[in-house]
N, C-alpha and C. Protein backbone atom coordinates (compact mmCIF):
# COMPACT_ATOMS: atom_id res chain seq x y z
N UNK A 1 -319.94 153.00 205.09
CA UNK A 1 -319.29 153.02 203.79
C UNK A 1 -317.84 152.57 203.98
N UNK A 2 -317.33 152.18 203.33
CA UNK A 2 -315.77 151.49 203.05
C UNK A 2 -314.96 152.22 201.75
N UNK A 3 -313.80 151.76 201.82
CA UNK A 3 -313.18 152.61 200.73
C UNK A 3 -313.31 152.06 199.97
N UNK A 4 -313.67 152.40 198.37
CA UNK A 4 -313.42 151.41 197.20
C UNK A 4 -312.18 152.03 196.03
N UNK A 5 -311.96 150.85 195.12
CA UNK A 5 -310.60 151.39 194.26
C UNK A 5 -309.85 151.27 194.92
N UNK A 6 -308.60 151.32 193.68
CA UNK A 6 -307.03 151.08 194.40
C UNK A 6 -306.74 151.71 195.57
N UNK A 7 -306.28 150.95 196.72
CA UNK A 7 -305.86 151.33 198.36
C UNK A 7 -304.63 151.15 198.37
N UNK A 8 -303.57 152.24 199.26
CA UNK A 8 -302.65 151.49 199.73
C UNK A 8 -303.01 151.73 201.20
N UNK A 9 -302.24 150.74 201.44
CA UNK A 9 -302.60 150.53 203.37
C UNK A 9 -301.76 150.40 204.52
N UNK A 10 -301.65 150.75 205.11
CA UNK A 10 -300.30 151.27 206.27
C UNK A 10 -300.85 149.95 207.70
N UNK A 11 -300.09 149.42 208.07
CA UNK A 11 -300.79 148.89 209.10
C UNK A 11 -300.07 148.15 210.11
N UNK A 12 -300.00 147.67 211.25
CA UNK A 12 -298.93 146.75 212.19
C UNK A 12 -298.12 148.25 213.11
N UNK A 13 -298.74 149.67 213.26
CA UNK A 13 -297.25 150.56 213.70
C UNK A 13 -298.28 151.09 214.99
N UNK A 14 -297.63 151.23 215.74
CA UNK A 14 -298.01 152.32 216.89
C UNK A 14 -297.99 154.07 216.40
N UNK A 15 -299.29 154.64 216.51
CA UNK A 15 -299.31 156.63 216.10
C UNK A 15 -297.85 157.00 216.87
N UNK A 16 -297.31 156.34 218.02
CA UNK A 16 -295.96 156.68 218.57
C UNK A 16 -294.60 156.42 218.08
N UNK A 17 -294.55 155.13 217.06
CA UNK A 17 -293.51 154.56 217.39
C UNK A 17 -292.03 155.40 216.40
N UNK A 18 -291.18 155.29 216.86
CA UNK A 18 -289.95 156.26 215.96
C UNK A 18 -289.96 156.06 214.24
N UNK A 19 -289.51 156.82 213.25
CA UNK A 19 -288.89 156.71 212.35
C UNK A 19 -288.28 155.63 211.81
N UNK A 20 -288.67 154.99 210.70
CA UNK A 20 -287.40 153.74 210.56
C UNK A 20 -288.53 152.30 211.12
N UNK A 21 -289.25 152.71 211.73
CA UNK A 21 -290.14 151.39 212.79
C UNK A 21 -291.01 150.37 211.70
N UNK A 22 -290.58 148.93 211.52
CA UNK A 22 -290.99 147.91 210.71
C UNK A 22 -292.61 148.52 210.74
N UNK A 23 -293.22 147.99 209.57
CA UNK A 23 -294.93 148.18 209.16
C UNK A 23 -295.10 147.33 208.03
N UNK A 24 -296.15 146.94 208.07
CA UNK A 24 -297.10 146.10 206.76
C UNK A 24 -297.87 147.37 205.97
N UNK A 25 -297.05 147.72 204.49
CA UNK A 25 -297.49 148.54 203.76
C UNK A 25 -297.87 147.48 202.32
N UNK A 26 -299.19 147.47 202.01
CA UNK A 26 -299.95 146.53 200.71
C UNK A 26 -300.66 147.83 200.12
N UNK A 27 -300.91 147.24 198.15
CA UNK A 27 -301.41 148.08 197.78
C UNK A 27 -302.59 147.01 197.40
N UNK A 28 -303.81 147.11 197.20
CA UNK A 28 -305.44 146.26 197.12
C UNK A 28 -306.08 147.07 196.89
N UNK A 29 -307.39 146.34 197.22
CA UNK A 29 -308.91 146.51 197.09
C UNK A 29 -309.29 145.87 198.49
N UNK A 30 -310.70 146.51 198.70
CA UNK A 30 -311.35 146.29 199.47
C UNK A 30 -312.43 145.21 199.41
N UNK A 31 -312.36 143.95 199.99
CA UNK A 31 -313.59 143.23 199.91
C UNK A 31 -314.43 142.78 200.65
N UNK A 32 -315.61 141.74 200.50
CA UNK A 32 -316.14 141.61 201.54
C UNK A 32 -315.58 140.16 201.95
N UNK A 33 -316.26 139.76 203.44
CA UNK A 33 -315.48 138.72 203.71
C UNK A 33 -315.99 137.62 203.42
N UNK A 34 -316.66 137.37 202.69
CA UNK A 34 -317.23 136.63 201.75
C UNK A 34 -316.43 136.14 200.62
N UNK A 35 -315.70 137.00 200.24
CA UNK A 35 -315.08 137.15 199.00
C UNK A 35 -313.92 135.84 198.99
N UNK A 36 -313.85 135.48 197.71
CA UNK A 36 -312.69 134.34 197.67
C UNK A 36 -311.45 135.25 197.67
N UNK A 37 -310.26 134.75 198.07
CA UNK A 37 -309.13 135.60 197.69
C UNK A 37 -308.17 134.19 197.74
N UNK A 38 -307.20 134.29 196.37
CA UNK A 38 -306.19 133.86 196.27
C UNK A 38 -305.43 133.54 196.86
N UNK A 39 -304.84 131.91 197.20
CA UNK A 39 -304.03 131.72 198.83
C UNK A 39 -302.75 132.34 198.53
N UNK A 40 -302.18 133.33 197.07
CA UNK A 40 -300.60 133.97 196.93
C UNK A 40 -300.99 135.31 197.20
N UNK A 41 -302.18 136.01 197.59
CA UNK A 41 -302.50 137.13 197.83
C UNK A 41 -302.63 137.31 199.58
N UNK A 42 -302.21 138.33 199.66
CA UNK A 42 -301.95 138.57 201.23
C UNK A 42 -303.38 139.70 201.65
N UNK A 43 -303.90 139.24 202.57
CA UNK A 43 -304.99 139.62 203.40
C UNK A 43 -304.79 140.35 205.07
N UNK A 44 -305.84 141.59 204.92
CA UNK A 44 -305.74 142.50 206.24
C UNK A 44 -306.95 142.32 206.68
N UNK A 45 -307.39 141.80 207.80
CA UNK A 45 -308.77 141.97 207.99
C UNK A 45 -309.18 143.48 208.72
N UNK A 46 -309.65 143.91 208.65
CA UNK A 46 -310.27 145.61 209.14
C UNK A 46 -311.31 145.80 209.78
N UNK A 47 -311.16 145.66 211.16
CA UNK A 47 -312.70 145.75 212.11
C UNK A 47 -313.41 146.98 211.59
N UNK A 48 -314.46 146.76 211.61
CA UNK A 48 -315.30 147.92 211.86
C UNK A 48 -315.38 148.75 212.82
N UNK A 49 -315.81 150.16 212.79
CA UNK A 49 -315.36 151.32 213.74
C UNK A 49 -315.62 152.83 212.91
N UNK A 50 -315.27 154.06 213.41
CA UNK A 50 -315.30 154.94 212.86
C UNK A 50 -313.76 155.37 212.41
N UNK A 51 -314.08 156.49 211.39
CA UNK A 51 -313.29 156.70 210.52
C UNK A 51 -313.69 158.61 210.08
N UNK A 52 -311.96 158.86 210.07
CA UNK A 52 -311.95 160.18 209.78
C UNK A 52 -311.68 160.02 208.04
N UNK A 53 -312.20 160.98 207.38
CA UNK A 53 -312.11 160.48 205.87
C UNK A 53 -311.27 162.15 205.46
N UNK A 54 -310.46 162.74 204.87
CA UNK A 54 -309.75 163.42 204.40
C UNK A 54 -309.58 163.29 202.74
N UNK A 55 -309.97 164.44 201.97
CA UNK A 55 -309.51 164.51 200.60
C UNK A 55 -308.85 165.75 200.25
N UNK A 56 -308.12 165.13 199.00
CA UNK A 56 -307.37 166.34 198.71
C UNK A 56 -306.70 165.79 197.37
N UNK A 57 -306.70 166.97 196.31
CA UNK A 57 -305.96 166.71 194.76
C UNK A 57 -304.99 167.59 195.10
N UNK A 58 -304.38 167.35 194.16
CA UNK A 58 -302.94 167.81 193.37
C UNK A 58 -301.50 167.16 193.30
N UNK A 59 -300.56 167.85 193.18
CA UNK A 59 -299.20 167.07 192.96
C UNK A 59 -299.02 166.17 193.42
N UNK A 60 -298.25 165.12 193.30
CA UNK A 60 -298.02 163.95 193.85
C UNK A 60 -296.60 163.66 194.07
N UNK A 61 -296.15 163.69 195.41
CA UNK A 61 -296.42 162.90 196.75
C UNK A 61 -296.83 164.64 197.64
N UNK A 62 -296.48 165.37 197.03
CA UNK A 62 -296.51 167.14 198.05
C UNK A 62 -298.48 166.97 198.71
N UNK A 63 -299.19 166.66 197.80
CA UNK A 63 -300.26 166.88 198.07
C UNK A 63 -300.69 165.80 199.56
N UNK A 64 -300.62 164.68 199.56
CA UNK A 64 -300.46 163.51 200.02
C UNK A 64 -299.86 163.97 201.65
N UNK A 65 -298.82 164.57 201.46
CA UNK A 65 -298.02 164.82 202.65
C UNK A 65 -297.95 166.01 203.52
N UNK A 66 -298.64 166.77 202.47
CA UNK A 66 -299.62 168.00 203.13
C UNK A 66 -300.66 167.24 204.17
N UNK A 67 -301.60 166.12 202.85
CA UNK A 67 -302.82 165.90 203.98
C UNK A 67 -302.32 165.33 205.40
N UNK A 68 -301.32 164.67 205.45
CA UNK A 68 -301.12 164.12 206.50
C UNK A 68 -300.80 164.84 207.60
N UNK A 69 -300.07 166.05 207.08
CA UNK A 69 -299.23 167.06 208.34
C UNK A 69 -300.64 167.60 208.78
N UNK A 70 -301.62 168.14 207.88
CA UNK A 70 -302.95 169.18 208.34
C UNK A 70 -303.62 168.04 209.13
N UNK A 71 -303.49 166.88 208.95
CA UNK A 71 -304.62 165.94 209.98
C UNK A 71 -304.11 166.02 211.48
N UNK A 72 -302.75 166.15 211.45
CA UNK A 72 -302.11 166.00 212.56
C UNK A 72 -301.57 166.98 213.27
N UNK A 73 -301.03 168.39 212.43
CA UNK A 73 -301.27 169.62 213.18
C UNK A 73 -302.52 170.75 213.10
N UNK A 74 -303.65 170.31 212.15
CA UNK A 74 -304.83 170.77 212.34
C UNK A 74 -306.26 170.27 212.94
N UNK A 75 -306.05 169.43 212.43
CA UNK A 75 -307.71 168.28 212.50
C UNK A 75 -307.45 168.12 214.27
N UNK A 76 -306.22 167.14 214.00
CA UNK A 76 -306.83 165.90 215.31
C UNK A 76 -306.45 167.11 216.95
N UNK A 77 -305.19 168.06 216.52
CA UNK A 77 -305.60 169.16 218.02
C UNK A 77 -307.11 169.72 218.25
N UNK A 78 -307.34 170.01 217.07
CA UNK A 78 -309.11 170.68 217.12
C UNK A 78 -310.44 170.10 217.12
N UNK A 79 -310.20 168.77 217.73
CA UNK A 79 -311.40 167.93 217.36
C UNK A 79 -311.25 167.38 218.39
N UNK A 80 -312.57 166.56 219.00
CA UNK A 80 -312.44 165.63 220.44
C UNK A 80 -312.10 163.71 219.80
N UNK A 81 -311.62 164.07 218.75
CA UNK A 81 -311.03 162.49 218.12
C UNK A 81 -309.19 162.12 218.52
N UNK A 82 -309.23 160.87 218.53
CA UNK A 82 -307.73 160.40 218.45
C UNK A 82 -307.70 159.34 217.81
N UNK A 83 -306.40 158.56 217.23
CA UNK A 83 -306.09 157.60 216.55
C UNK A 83 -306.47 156.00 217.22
N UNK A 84 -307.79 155.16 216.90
CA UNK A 84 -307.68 153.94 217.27
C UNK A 84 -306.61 153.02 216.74
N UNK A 85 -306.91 151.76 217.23
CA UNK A 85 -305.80 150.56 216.81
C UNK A 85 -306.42 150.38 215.21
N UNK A 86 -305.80 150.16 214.09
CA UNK A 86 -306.21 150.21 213.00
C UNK A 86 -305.77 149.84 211.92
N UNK A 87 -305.40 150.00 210.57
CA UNK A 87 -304.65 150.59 209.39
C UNK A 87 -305.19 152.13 209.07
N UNK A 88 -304.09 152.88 208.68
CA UNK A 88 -304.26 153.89 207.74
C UNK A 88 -304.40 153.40 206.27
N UNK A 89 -306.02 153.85 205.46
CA UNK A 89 -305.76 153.93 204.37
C UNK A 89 -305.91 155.17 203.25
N UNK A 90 -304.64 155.16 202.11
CA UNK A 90 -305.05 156.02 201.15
C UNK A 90 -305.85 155.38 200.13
N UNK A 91 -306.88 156.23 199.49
CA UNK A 91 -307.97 155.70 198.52
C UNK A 91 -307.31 156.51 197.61
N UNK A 92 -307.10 155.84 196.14
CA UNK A 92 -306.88 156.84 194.91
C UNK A 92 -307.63 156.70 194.24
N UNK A 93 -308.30 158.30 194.35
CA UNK A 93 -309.38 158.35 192.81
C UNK A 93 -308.84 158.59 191.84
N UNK A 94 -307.86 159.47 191.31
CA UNK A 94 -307.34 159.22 190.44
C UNK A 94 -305.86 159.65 190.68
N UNK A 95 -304.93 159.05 189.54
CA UNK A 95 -303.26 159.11 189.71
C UNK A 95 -302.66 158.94 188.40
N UNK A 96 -302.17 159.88 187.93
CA UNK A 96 -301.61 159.93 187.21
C UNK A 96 -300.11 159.82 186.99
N UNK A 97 -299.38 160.11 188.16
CA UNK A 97 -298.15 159.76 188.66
C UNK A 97 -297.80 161.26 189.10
N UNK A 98 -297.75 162.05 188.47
CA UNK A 98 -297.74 163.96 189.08
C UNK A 98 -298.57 164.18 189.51
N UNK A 99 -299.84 163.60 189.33
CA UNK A 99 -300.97 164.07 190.63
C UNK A 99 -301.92 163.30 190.96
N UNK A 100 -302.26 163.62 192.02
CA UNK A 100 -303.19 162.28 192.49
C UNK A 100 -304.83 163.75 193.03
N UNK A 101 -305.55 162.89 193.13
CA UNK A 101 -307.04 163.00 194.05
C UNK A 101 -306.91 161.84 194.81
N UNK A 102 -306.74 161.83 196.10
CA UNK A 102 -307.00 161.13 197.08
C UNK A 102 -307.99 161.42 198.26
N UNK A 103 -308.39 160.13 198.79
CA UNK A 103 -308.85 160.22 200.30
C UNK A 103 -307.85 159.71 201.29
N UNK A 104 -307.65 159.81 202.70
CA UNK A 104 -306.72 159.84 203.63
C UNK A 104 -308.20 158.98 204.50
N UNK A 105 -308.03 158.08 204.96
CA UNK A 105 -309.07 157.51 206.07
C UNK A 105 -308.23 157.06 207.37
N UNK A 106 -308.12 157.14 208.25
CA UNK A 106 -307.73 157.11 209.49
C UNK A 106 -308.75 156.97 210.62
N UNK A 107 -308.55 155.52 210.98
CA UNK A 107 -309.43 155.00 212.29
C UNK A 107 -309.15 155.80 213.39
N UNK A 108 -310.62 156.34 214.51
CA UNK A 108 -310.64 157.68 215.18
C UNK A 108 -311.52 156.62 215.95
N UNK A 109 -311.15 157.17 217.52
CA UNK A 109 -312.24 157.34 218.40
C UNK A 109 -312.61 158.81 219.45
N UNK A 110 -313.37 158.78 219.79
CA UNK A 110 -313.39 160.05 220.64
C UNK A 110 -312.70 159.70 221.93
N UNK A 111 -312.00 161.10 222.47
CA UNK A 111 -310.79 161.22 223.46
C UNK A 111 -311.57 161.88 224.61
């Protein structure tokens, strides 16, 4: 499965690198590679692999930044997963601007 609906997408950074550190952040859709895309539209290609999938509603950005801290001081210590080479993406199911339902997907391999 793949994410569908509005994405934004984090991508180009090392899980290490400091604060402040350049990244390719786009907001899209997901397609196939089949798909025509516009030569003024900018393209990520996304290997295939596994994927940790995370959801969570409420306020918006608090909710969002919760999920991220619990993936990283809950999930990924307690699990035999770590961060592959990848993009991070958020999926929004819905957003209203004060609150969102999101998914958190983050490329994982086992450690």
């Amino acid at each position: 499965e793949e994410p569908a609906g509005i994405l934004a997408v984090t991508a180009d950074i090392d899980p290490d690198a400091p604060e402040g550190t350049p990244l390719t952040y786009l907001h899209g859709v997901a397609v196939r590679d089949d798909t025509a895309v516009p030569d003024e539209l900018d393209t990520l290609r996304v290997a295939e692999g596994t994927w940790a999938v995370f959801g969570a509603s409420g306020p918006f950005p608090e909710t969002l930044q919760d999920l991220w801290a619990a993936t990283a001081t809950e999930w990924f210590p307690s699990n035999p997963w770590r961060l592959r080479p990848g993009p991070s993406i958020v999926r929004y199911r819905e957003f209203t601007g004060d609150t969102a339902s999101c998914e958190l997907w983050l490329p994982v391999e086992q450690s």
